[in-house]
PDB file of N, CA and C in Angstrom:
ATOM      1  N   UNK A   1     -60.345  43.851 -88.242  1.00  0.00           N
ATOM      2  CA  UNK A   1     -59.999  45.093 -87.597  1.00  0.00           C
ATOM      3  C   UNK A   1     -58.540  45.427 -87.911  1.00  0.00           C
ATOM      4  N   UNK A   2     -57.969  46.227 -88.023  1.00  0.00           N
ATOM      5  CA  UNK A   2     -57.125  47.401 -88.609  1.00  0.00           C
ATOM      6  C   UNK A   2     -55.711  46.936 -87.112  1.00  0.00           C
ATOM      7  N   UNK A   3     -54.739  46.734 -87.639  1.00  0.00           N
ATOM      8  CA  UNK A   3     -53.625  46.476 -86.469  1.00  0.00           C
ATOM      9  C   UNK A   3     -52.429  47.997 -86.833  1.00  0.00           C
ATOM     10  N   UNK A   4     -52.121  48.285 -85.604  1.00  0.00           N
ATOM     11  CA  UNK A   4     -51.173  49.276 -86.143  1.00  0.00           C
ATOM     12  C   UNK A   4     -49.178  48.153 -86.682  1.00  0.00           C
ATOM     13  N   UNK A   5     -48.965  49.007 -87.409  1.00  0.00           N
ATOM     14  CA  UNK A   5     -47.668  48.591 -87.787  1.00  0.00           C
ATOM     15  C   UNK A   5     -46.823  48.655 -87.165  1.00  0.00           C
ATOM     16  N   UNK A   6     -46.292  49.564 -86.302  1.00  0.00           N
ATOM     17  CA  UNK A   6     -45.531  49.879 -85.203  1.00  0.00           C
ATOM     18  C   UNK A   6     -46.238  50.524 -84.587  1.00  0.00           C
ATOM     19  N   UNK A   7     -45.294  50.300 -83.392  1.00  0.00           N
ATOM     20  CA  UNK A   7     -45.683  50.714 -81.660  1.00  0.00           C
ATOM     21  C   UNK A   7     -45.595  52.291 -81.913  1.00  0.00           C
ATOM     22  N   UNK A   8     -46.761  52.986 -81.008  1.00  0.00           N
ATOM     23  CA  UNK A   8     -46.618  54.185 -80.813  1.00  0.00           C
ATOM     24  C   UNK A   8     -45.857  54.793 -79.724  1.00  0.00           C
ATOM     25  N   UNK A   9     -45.129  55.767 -80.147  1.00  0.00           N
ATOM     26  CA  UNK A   9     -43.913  56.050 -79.202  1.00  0.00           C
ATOM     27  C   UNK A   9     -44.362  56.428 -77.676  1.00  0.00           C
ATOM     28  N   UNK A  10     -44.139  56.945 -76.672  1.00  0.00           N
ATOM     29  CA  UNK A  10     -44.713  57.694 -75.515  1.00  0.00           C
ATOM     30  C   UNK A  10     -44.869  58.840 -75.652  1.00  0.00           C
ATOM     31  N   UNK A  11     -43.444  59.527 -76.532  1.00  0.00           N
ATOM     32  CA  UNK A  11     -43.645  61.167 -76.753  1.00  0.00           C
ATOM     33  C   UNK A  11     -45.115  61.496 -77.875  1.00  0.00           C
ATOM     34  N   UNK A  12     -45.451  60.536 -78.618  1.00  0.00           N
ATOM     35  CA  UNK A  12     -46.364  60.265 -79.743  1.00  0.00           C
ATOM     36  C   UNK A  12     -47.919  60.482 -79.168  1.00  0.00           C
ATOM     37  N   UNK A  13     -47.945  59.689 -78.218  1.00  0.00           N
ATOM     38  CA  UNK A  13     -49.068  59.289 -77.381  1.00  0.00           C
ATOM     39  C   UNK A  13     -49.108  60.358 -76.214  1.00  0.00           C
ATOM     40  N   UNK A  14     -48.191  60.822 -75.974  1.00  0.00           N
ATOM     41  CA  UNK A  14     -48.524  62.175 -75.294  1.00  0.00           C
ATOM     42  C   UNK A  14     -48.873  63.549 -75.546  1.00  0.00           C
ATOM     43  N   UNK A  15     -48.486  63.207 -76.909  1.00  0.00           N
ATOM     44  CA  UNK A  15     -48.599  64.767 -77.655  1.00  0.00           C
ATOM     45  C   UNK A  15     -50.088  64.726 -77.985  1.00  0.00           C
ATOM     46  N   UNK A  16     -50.732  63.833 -78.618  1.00  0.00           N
ATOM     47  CA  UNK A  16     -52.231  63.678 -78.810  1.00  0.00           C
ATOM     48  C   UNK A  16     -52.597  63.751 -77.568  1.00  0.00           C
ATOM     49  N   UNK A  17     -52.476  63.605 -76.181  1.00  0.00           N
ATOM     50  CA  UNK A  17     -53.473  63.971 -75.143  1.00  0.00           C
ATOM     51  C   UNK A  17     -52.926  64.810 -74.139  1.00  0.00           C
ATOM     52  N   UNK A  18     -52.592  65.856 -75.113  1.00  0.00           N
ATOM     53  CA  UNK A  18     -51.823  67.531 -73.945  1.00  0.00           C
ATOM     54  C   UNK A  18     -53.044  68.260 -73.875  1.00  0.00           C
ATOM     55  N   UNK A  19     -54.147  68.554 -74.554  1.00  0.00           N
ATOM     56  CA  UNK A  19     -55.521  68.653 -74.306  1.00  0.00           C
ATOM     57  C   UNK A  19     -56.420  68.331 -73.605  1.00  0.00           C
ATOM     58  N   UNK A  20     -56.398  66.993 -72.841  1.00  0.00           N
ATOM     59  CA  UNK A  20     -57.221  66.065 -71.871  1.00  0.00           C
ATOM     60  C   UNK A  20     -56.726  66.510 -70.470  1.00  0.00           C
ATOM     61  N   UNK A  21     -57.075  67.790 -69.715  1.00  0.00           N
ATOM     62  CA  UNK A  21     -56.855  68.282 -68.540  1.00  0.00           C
ATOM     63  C   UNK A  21     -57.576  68.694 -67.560  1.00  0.00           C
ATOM     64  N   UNK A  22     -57.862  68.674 -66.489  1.00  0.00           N
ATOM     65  CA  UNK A  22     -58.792  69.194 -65.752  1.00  0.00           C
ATOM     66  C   UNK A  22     -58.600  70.843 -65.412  1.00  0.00           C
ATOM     67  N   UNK A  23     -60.163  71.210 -65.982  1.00  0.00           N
ATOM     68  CA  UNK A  23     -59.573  72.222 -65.938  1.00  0.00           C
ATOM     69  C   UNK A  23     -60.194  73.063 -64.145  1.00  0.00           C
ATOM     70  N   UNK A  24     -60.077  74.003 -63.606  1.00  0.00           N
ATOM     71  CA  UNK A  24     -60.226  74.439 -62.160  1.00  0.00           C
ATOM     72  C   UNK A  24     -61.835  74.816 -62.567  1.00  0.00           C
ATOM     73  N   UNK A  25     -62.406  74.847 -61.293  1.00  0.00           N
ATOM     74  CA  UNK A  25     -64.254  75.062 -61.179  1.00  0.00           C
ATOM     75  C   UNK A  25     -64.388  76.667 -60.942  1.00  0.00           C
ATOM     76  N   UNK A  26     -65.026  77.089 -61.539  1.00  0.00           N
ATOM     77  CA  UNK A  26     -65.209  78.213 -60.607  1.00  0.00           C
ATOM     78  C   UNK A  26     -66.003  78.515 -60.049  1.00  0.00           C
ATOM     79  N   UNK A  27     -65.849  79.491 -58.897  1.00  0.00           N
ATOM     80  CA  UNK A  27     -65.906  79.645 -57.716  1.00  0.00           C
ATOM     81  C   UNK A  27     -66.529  81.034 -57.702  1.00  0.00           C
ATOM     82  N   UNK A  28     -67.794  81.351 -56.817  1.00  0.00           N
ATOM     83  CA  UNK A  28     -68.215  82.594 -56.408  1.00  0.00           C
ATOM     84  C   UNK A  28     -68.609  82.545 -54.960  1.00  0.00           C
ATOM     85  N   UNK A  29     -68.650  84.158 -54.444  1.00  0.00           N
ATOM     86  CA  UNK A  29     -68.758  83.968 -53.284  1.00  0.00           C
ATOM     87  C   UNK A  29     -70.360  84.045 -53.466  1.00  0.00           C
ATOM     88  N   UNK A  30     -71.173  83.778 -51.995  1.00  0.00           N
ATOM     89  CA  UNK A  30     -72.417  83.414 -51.919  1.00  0.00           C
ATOM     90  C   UNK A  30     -72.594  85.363 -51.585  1.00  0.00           C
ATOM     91  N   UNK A  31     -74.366  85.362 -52.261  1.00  0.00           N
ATOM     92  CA  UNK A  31     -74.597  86.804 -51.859  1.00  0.00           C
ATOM     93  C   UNK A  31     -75.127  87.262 -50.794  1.00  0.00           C
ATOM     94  N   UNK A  32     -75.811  86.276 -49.712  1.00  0.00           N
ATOM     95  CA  UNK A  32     -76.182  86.402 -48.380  1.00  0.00           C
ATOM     96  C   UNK A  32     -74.991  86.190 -47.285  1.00  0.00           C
ATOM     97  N   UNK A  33     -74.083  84.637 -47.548  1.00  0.00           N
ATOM     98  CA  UNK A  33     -73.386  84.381 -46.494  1.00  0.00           C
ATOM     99  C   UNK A  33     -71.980  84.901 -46.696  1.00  0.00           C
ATOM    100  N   UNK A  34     -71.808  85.110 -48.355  1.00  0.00           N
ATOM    101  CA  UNK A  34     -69.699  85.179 -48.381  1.00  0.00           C
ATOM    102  C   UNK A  34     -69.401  83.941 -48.394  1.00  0.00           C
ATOM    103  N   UNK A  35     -70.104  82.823 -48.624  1.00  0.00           N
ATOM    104  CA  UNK A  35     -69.406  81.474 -48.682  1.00  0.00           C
ATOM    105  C   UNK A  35     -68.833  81.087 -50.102  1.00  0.00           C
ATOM    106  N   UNK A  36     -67.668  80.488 -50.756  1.00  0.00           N
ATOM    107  CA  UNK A  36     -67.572  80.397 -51.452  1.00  0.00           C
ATOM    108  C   UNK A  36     -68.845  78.980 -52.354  1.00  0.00           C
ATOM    109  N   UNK A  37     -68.823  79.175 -53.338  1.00  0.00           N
ATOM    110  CA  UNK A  37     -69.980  78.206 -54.187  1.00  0.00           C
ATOM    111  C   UNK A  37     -69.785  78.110 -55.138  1.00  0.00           C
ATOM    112  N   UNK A  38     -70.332  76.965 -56.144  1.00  0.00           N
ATOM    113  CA  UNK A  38     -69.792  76.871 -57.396  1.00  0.00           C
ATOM    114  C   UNK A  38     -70.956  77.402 -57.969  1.00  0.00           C
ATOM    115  N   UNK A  39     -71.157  77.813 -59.578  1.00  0.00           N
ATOM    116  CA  UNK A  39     -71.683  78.913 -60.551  1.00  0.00           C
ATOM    117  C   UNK A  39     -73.231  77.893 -60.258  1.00  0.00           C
ATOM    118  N   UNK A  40     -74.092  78.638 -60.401  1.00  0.00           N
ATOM    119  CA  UNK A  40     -75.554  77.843 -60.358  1.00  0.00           C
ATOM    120  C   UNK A  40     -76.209  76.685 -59.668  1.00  0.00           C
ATOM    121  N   UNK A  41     -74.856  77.085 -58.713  1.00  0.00           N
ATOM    122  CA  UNK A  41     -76.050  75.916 -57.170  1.00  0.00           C
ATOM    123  C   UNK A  41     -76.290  77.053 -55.864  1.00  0.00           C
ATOM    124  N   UNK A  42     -76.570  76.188 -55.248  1.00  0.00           N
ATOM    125  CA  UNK A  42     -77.211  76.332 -53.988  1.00  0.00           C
ATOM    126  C   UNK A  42     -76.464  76.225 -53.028  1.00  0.00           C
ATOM    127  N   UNK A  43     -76.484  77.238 -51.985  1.00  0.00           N
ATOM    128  CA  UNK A  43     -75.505  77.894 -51.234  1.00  0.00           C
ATOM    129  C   UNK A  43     -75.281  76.829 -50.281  1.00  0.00           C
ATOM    130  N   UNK A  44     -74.409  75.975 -50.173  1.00  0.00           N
ATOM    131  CA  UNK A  44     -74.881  74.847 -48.904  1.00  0.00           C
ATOM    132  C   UNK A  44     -74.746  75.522 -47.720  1.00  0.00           C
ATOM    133  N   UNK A  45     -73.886  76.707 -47.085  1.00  0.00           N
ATOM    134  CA  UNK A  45     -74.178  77.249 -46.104  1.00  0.00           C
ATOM    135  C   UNK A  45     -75.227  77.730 -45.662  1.00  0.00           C
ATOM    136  N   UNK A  46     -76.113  78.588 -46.318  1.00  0.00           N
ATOM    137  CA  UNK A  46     -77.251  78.814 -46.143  1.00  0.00           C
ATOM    138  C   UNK A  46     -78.539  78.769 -46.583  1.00  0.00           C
ATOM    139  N   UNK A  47     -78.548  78.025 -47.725  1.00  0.00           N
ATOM    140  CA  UNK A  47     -79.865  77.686 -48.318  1.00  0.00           C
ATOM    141  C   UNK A  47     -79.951  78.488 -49.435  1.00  0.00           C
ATOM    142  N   UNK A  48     -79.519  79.940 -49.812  1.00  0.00           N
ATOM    143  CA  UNK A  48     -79.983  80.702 -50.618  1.00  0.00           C
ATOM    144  C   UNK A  48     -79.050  80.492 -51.942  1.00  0.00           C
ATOM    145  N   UNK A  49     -79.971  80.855 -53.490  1.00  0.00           N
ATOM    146  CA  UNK A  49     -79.508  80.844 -54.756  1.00  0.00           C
ATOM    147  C   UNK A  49     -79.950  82.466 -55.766  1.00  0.00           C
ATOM    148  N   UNK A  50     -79.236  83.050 -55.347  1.00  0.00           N
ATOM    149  CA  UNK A  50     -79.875  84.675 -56.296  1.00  0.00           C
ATOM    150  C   UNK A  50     -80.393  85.186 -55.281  1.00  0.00           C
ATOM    151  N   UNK A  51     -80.104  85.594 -54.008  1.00  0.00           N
ATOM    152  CA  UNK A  51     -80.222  86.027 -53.233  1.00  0.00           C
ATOM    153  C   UNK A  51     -82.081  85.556 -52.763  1.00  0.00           C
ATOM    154  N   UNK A  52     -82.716  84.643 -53.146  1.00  0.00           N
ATOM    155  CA  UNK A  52     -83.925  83.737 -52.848  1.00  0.00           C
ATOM    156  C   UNK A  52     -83.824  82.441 -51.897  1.00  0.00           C
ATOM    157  N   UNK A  53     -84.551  82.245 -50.823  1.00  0.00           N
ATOM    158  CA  UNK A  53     -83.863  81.026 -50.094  1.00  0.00           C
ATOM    159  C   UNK A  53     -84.861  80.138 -50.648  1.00  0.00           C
ATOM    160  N   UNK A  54     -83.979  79.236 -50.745  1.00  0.00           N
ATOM    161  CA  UNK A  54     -84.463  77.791 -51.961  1.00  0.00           C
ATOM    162  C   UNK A  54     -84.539  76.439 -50.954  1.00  0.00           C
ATOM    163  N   UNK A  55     -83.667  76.458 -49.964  1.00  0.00           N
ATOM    164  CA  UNK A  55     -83.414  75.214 -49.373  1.00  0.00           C
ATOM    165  C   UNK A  55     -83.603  75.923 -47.893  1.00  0.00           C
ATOM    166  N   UNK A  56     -84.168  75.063 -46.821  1.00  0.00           N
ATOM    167  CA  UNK A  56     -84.013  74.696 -45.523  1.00  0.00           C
ATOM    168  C   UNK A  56     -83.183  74.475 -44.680  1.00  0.00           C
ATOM    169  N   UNK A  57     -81.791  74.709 -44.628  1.00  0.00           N
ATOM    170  CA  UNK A  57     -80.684  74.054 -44.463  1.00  0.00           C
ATOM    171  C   UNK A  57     -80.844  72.839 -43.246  1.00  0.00           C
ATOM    172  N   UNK A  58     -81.540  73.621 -42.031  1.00  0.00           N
ATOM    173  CA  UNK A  58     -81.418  72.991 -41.056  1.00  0.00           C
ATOM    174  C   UNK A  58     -82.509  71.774 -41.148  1.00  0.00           C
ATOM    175  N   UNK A  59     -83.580  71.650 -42.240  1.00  0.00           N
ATOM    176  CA  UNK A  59     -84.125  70.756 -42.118  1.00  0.00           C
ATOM    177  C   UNK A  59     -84.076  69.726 -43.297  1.00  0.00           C
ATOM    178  N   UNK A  60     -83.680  70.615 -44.442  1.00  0.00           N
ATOM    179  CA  UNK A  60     -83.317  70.014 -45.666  1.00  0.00           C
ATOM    180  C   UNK A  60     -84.251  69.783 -46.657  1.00  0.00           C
ATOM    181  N   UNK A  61     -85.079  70.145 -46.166  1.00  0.00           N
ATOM    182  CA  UNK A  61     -86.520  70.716 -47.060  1.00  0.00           C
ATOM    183  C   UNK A  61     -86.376  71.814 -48.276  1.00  0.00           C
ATOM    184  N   UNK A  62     -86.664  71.300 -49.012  1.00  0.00           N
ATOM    185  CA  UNK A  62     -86.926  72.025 -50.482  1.00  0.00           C
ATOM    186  C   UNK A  62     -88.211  72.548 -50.458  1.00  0.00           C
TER     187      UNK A  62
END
């Protein structure tokens, strides 16, 4: 296996991973409750997805 010759610097090793960031989720509001939700789930406030209720909330039934 392959050894490096010299040590890689910190500024070196940082510059290759200025790309590796988290980037923020986004966020919509729900179309029955106004709750905020992330893109293609299920409203945990109220059960509904596309304005269709999908989930039970209070019982948790699908």
């Amino acid at each position: 296996m392959a050894h490096p010759k010299r040590k890689t610097s910190k500024t070196r090793r940082d510059k290759r991973r200025t790309h590796y960031k988290a980037s923020k989720p986004t966020v919509m509001t729900c179309q029955n409750c106004g709750a905020p939700v992330l893109y293609h789930r299920v409203c945990s406030e109220c059960g509904f997805y596309k304005g269709v209720k999908v989930i039970d909330i209070e019982e948790g039934i699908v």
